[in-house]
N, C-alpha and C. Protein backbone atom coordinates (compact mmCIF):
# COMPACT_ATOMS: atom_id res chain seq x y z
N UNK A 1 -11.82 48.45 12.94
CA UNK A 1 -12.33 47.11 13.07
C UNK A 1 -12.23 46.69 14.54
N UNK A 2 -12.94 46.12 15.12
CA UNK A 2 -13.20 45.86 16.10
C UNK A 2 -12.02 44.33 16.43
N UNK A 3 -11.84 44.36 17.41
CA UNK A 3 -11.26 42.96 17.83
C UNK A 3 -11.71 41.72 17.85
N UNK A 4 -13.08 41.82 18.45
CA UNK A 4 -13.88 40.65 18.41
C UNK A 4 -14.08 40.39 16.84
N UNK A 5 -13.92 40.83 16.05
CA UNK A 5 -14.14 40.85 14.25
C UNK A 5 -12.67 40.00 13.98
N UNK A 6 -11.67 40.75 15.07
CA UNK A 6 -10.18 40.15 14.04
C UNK A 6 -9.87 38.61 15.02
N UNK A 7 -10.68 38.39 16.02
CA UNK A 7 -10.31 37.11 16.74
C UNK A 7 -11.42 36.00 15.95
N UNK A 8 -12.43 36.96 15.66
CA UNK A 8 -13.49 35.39 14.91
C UNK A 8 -12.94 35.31 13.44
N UNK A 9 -12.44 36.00 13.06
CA UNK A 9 -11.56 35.88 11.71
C UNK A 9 -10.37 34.91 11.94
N UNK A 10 -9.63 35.25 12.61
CA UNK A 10 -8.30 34.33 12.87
C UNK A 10 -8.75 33.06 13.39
N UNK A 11 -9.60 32.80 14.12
CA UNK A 11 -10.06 31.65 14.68
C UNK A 11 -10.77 31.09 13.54
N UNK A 12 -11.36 31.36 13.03
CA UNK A 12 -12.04 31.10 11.77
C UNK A 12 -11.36 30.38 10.71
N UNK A 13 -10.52 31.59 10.21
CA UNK A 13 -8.80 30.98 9.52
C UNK A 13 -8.44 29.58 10.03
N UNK A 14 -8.21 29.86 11.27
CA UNK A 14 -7.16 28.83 11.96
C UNK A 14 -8.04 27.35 11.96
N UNK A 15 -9.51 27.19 11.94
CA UNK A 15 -10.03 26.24 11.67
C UNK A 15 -10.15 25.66 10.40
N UNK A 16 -10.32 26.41 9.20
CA UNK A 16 -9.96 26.34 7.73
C UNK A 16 -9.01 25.92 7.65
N UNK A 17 -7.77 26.01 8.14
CA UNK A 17 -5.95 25.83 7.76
C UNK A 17 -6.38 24.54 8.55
N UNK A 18 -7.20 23.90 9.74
CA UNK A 18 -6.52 22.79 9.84
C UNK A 18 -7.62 21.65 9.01
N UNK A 19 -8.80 22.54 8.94
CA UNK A 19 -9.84 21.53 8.07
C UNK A 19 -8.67 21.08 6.81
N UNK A 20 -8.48 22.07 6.23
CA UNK A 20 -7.66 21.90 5.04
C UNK A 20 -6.68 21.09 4.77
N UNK A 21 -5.67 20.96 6.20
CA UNK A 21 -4.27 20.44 6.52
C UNK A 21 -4.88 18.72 6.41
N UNK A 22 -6.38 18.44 7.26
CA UNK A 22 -6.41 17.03 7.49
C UNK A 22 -6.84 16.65 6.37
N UNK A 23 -7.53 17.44 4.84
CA UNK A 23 -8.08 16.56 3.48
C UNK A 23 -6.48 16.64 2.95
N UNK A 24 -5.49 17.76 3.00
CA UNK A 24 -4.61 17.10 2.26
C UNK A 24 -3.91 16.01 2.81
N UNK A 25 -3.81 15.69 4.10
CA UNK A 25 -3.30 14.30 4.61
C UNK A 25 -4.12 13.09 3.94
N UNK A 26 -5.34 13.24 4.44
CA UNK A 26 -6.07 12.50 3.91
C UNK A 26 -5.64 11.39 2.13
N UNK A 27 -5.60 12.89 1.31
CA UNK A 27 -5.43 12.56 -0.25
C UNK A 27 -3.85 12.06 0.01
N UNK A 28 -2.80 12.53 0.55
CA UNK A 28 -1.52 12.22 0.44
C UNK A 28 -1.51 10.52 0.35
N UNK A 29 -2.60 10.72 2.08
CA UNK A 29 -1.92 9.34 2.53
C UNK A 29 -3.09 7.98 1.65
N UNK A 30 -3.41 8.56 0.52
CA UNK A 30 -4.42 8.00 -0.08
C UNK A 30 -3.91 7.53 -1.11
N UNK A 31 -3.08 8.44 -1.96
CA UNK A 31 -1.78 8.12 -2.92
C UNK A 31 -0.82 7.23 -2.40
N UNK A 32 -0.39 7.30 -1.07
CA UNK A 32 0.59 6.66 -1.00
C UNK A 32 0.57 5.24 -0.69
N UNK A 33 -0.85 4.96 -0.36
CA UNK A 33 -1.12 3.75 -0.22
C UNK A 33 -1.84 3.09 -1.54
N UNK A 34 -2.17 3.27 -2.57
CA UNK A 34 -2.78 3.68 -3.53
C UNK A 34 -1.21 3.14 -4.02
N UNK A 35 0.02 4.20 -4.46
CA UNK A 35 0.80 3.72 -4.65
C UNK A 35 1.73 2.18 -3.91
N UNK A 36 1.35 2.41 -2.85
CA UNK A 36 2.35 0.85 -3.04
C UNK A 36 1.42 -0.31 -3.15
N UNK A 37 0.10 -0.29 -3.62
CA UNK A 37 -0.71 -1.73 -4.49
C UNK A 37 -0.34 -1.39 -5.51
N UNK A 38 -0.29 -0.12 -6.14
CA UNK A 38 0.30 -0.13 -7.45
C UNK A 38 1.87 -0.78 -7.70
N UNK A 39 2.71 -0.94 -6.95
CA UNK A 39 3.59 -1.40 -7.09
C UNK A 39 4.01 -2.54 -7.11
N UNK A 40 3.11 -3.49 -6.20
CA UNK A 40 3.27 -4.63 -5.85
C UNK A 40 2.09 -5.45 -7.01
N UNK A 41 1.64 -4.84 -7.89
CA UNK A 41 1.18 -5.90 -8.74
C UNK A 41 1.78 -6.80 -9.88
N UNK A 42 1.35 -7.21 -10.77
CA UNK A 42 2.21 -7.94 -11.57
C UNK A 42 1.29 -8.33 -12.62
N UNK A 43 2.11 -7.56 -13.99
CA UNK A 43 3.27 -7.17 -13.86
C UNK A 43 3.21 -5.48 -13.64
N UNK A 44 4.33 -5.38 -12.77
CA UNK A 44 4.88 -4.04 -12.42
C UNK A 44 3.96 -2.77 -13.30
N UNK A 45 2.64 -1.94 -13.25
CA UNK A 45 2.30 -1.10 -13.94
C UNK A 45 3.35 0.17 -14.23
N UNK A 46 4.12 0.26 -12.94
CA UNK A 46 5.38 1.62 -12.76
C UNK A 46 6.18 1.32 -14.20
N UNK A 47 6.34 1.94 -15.24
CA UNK A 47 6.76 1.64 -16.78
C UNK A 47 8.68 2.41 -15.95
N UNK A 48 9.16 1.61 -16.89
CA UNK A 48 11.13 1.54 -16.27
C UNK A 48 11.43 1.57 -15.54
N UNK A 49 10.89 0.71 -14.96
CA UNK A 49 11.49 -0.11 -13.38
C UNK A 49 11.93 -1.81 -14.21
N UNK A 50 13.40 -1.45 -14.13
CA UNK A 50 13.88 -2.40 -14.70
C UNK A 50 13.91 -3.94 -13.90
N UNK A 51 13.54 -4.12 -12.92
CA UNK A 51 13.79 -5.16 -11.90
C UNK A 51 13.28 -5.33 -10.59
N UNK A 52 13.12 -6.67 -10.43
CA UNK A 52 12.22 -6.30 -9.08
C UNK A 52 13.29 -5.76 -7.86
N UNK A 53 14.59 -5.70 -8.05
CA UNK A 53 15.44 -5.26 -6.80
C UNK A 53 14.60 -3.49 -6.71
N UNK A 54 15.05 -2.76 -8.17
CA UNK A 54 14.44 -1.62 -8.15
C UNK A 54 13.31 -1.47 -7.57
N UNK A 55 11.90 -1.97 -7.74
CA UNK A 55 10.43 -2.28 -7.60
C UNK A 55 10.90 -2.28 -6.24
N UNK A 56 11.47 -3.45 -5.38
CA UNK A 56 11.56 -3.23 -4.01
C UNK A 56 12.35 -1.91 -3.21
N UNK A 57 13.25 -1.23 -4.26
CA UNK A 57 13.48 0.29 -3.47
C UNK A 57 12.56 0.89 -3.65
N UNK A 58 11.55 1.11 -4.93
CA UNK A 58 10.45 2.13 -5.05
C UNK A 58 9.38 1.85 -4.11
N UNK A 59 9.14 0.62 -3.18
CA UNK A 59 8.58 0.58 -2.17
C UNK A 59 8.91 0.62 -0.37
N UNK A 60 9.92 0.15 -1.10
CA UNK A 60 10.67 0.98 0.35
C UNK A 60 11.25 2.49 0.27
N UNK A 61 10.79 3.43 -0.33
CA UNK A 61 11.07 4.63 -0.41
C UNK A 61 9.70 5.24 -0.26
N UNK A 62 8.41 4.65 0.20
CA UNK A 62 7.23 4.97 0.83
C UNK A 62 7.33 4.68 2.17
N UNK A 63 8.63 4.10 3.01
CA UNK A 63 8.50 3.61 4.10
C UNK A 63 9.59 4.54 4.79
N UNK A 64 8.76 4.53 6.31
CA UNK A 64 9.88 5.41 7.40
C UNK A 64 11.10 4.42 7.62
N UNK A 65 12.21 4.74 8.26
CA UNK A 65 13.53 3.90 8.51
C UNK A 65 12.90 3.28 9.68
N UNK A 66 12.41 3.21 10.21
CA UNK A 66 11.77 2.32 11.77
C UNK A 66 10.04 1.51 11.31
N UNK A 67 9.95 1.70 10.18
CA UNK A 67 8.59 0.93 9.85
C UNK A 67 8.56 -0.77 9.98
N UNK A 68 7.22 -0.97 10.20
CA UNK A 68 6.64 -2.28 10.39
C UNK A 68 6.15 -2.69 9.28
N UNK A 69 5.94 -3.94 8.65
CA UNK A 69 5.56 -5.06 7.79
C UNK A 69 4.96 -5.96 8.56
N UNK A 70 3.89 -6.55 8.71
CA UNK A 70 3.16 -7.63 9.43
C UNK A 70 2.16 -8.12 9.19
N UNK A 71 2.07 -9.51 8.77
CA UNK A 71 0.69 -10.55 8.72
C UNK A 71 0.34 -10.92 9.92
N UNK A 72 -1.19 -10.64 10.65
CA UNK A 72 -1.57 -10.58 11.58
C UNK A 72 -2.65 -12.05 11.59
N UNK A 73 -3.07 -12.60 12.85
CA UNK A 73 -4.40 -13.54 12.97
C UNK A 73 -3.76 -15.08 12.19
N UNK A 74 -4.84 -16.07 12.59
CA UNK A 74 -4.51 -17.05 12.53
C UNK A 74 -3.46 -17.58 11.05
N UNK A 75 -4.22 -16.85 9.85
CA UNK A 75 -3.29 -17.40 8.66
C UNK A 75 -2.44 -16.36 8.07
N UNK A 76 -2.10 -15.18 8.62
CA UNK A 76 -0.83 -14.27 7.61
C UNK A 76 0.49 -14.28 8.92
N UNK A 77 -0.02 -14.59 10.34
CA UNK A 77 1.13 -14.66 11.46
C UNK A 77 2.32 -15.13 11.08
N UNK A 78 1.78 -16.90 10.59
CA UNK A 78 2.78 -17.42 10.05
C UNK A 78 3.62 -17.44 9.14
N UNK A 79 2.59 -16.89 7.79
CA UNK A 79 3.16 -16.63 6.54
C UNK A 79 3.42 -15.68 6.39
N UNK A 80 3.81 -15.04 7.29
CA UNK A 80 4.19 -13.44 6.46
C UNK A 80 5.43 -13.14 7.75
N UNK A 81 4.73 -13.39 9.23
CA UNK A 81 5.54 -13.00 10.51
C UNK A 81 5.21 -11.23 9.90
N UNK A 82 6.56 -11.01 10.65
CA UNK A 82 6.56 -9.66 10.99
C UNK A 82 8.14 -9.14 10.56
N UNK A 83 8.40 -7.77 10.13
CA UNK A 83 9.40 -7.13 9.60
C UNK A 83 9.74 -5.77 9.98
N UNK A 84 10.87 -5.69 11.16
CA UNK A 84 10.79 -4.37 11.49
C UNK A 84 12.05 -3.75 11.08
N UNK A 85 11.76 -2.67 10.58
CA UNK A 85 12.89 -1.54 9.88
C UNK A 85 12.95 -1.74 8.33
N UNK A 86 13.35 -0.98 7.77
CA UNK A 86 13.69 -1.05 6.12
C UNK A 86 14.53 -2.77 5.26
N UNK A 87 15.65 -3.23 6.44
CA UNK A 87 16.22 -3.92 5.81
C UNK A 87 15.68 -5.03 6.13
N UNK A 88 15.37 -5.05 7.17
CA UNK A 88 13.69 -6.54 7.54
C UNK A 88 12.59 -6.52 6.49
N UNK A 89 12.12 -5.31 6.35
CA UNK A 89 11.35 -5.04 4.90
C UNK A 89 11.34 -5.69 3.60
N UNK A 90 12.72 -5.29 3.56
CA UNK A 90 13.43 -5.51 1.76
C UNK A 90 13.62 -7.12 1.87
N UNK A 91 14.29 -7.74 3.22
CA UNK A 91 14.21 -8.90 2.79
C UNK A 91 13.07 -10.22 2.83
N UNK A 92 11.79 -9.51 3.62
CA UNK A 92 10.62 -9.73 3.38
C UNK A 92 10.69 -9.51 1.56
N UNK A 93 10.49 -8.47 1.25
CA UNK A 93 9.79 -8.44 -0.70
C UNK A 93 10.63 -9.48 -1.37
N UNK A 94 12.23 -9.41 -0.91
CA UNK A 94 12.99 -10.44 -1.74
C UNK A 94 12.86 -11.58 -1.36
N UNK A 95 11.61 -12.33 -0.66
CA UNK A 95 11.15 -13.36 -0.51
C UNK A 95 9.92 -13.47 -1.54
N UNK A 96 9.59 -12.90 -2.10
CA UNK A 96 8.38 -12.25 -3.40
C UNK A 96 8.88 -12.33 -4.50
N UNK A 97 10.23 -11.20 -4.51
CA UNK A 97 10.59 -11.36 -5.77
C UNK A 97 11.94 -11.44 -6.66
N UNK A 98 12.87 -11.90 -4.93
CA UNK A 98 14.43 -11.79 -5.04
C UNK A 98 14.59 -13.11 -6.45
N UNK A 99 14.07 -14.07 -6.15
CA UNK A 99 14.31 -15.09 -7.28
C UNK A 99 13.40 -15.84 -8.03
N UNK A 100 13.38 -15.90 -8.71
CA UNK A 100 12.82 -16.93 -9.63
C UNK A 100 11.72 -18.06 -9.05
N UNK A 101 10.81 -17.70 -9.08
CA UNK A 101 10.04 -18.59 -8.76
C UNK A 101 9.17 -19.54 -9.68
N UNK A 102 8.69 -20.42 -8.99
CA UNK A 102 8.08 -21.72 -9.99
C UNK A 102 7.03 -22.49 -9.35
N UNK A 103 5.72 -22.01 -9.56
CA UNK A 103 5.41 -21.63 -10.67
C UNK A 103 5.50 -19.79 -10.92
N UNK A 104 5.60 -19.65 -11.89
CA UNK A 104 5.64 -18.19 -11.68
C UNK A 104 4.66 -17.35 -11.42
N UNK A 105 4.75 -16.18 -10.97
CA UNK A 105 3.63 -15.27 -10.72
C UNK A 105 3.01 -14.85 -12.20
N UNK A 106 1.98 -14.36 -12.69
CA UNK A 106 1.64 -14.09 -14.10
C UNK A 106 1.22 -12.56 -13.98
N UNK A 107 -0.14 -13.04 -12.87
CA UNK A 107 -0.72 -11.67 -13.05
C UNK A 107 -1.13 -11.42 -11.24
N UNK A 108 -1.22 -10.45 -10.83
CA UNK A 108 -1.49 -9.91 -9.25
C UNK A 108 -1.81 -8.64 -9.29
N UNK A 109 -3.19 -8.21 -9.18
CA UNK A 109 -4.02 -6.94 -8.88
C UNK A 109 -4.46 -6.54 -7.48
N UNK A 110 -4.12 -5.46 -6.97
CA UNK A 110 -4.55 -5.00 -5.42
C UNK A 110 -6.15 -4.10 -6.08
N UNK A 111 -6.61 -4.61 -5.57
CA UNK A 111 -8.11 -4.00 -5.69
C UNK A 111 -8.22 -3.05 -4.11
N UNK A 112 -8.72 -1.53 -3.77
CA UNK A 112 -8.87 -1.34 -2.36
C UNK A 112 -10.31 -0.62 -2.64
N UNK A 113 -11.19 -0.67 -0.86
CA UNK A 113 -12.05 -0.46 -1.36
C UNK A 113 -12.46 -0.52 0.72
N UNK A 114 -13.32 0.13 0.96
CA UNK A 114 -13.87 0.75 2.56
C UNK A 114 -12.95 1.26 3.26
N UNK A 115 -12.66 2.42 2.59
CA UNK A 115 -11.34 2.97 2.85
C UNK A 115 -12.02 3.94 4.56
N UNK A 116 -11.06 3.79 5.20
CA UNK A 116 -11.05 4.60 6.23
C UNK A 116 -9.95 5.35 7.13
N UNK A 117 -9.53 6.86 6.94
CA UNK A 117 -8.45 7.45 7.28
C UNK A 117 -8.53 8.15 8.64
N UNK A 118 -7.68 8.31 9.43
CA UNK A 118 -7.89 9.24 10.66
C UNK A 118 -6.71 9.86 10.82
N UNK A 119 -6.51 11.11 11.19
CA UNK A 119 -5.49 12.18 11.05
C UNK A 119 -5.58 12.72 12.14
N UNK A 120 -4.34 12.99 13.19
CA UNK A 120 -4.04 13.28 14.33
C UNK A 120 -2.85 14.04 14.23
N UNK A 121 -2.76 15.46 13.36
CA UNK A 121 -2.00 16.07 13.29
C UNK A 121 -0.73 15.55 12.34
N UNK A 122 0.62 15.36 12.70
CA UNK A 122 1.22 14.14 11.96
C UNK A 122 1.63 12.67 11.63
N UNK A 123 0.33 12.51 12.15
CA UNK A 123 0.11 10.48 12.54
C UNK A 123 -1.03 10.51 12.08
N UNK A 124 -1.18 9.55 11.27
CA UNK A 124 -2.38 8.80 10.82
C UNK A 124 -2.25 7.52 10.72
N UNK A 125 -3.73 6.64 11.27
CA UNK A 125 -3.87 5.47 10.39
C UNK A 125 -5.09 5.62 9.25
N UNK A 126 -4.92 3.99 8.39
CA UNK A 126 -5.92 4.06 7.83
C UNK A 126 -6.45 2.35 7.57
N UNK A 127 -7.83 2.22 7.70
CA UNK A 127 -8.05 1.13 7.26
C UNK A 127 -8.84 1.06 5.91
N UNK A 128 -8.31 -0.34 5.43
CA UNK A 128 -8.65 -1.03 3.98
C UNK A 128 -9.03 -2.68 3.89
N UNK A 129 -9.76 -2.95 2.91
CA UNK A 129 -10.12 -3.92 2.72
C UNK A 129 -9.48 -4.02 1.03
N UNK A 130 -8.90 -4.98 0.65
CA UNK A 130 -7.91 -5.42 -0.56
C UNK A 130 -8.77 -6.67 -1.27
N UNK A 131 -8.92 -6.45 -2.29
CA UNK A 131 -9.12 -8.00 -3.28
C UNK A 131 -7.76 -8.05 -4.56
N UNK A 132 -7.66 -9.63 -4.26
CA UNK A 132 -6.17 -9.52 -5.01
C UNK A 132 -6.33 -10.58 -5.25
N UNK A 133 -6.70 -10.63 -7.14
CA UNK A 133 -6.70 -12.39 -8.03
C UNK A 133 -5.34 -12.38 -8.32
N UNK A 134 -4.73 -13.56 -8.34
CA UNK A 134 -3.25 -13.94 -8.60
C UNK A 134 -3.84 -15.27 -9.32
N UNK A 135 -2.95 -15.19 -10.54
CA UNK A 135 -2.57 -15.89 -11.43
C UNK A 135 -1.14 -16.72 -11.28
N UNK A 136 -0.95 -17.90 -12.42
CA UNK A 136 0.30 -18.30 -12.03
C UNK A 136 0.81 -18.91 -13.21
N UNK A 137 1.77 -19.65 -13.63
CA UNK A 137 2.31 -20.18 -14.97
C UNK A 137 1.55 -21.55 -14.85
N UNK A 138 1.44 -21.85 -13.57
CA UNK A 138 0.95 -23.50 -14.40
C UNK A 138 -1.11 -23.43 -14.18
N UNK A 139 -1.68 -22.50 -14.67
CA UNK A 139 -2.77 -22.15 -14.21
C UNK A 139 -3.12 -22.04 -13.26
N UNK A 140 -2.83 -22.49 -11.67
CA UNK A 140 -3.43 -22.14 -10.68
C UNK A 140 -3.87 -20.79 -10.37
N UNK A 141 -4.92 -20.51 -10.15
CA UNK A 141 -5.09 -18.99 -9.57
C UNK A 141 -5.98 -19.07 -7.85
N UNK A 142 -5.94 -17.66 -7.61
CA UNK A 142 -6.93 -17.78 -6.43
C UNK A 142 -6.96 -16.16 -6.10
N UNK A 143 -8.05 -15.85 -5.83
CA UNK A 143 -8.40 -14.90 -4.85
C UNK A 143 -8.44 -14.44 -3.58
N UNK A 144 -7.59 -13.50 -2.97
CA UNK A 144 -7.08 -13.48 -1.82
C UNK A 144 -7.78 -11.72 -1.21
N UNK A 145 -8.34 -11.94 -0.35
CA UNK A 145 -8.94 -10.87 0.74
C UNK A 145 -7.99 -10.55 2.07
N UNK A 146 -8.04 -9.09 2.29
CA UNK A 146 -7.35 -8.95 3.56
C UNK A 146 -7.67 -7.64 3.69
N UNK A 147 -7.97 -7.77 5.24
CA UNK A 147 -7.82 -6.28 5.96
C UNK A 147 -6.68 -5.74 5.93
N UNK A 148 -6.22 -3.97 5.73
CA UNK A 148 -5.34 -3.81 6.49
C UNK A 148 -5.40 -2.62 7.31
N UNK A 149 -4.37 -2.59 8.26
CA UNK A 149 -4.79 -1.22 9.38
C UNK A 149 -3.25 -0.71 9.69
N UNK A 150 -3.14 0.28 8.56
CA UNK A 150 -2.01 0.43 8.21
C UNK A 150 -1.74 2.29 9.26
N UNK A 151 -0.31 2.62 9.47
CA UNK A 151 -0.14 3.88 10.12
C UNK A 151 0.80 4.78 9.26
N UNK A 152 1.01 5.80 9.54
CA UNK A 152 1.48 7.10 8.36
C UNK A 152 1.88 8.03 9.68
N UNK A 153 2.82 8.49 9.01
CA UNK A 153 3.90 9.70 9.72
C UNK A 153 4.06 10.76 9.23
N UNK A 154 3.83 11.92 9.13
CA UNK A 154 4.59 12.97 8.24
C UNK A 154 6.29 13.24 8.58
N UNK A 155 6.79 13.28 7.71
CA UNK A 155 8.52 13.36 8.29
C UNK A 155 9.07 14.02 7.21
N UNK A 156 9.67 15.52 7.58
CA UNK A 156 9.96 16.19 6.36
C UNK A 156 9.11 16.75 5.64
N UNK A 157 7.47 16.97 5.56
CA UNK A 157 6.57 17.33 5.01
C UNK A 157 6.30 16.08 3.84
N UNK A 158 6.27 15.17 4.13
CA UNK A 158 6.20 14.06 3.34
C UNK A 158 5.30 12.76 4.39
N UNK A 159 4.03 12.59 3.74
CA UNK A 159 3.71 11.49 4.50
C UNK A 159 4.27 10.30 4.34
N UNK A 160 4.80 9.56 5.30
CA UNK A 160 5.08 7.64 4.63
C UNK A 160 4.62 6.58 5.67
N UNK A 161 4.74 5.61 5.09
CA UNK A 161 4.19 4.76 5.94
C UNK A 161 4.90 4.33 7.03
N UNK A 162 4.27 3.86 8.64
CA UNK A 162 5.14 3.61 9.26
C UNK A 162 4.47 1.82 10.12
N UNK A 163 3.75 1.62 9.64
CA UNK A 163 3.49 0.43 9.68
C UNK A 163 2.28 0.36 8.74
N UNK A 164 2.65 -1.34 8.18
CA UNK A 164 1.64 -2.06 6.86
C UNK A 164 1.37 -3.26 7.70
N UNK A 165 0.06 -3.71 8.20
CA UNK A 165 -0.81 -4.63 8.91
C UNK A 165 -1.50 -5.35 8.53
N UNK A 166 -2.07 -6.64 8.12
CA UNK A 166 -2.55 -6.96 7.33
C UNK A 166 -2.82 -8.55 7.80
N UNK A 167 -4.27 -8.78 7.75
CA UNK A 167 -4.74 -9.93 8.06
C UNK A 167 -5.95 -10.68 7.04
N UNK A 168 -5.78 -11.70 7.24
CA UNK A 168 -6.63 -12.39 6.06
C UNK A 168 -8.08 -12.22 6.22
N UNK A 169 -9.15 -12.04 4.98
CA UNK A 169 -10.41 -12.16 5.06
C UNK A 169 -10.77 -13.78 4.63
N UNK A 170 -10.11 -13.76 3.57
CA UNK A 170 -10.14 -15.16 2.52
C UNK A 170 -9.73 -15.43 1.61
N UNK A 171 -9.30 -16.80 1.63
CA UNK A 171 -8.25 -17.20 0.19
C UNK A 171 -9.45 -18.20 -0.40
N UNK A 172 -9.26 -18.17 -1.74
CA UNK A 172 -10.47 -18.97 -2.62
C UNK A 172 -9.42 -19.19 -4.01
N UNK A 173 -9.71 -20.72 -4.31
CA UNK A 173 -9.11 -21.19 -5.34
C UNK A 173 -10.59 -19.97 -6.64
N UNK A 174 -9.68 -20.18 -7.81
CA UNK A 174 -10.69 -19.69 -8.88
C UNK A 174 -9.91 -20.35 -10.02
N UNK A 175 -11.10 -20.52 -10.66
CA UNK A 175 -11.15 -22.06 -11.55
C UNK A 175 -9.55 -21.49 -12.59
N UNK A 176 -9.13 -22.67 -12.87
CA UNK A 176 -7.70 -22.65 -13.55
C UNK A 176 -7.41 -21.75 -14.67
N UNK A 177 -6.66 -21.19 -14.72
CA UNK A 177 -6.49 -20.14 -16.21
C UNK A 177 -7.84 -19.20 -16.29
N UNK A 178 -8.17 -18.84 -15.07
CA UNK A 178 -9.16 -17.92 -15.04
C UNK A 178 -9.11 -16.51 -15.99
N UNK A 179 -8.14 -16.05 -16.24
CA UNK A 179 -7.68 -15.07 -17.07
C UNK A 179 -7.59 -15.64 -18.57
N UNK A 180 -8.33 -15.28 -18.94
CA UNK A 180 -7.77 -15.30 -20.93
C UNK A 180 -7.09 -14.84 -20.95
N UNK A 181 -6.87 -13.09 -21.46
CA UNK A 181 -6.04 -12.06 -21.65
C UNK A 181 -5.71 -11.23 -20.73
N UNK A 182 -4.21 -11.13 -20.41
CA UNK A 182 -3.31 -10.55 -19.91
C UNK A 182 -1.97 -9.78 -20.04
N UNK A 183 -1.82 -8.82 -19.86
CA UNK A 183 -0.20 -8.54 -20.83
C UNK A 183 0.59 -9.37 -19.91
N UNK A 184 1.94 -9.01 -20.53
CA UNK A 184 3.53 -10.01 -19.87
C UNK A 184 3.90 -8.71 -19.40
N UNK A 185 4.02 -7.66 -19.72
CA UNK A 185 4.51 -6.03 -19.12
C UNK A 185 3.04 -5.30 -19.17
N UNK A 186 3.93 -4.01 -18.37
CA UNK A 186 2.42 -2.88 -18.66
C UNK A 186 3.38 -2.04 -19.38
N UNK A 187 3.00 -1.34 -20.38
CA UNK A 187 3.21 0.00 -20.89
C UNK A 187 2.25 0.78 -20.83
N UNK A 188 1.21 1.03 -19.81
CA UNK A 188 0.43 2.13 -19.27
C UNK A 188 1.22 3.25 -18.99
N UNK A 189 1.77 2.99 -18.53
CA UNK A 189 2.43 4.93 -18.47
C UNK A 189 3.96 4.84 -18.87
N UNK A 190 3.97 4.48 -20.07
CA UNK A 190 5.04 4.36 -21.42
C UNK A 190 4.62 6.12 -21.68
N UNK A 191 5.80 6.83 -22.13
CA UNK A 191 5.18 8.13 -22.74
C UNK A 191 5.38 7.76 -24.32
């Protein structure tokens, strides 16, 4: 076999292994963002997650130890600020869901959708656009839009997130008790 045969082969290879390397980043970091709207809805679809303390480790266990949390632009700056590291994080969610709130949350769906990923070896970002109806105990609801332009790390052969970004498109009241039927739990992935 000739050489020039075993260098366009290996080169060949070596473009395959990384085509390959950036769709599985791609799908990883697609799940993992994928997973934490799944987490943050309500109620909780993740079946025995007994509590939202838990719910807030199962989302901070998608996050690097140096990650960012941040509402960006004129209306999430304020309301959200910014959260850097894990325990800035956690006490960001336990502002969500450390206590009892009133009126209560009922129902909260992350809808994602113009998804866009870019992969730079072991850094990626990705951008998203979110629709998220929230319900409440005393009927109020509303519909809430937001960009986000979120970043990903591989660490350990594990992608996670290393900053969550997120700025408003639009908040819209939707008419009261917009929801008929809703469960109080999910048992979707009850076995």
């Amino acid at each position: 076999m000739s050489s020039s045969i075993t260098e366009n082969t290996a080169e060949a290879i070596a473009a395959l292994t990384a085509r390959i390397n950036v769709l599985e980043a791609e799908a990883d970091i697609r799940r993992i963002q994928a997973r934490y709207m799944f987490l943050c809805d309500t109620p909780c679809p993740e079946f025995g997650i007994a509590d939202d303390a838990q719910r807030i480790e199962k989302i901070l266990d998608l996050y690097t130890d140096d990650a960012v949390w941040e509402g960006v632009g004129e209306y999430y700056t304020g309301q959200f600020g910014r959260a850097e590291g894990k325990a800035a994080i956690r006490k960001h969610f336990q502002g969500f869901w450390g206590e009892k709130q009133d009126p209560a949350l009922l129902l909260n769906a992350h809808y994602l959708t113009s998804e866009q990923i870019h992969v730079t070896g072991d850094e990626a970002t990705g951008q998203w656009i979110h629709m998220q109806p929230w319900l409440f105990s005393d009927g109020r609801s509303l519909l809430r839009s937001s960009r986000l332009n979120n970043a990903f790390r591989k660490e350990n052969g594990r992608w996670l997130i290393t900053r969550t970004r997120t700025e408003n498109v639009f908040i819209a009241d939707l008419p009261t008790n917009f929801a008929s039927d809703y469960p109080s739990e999910s048992v979707l992935l009850k076995d």
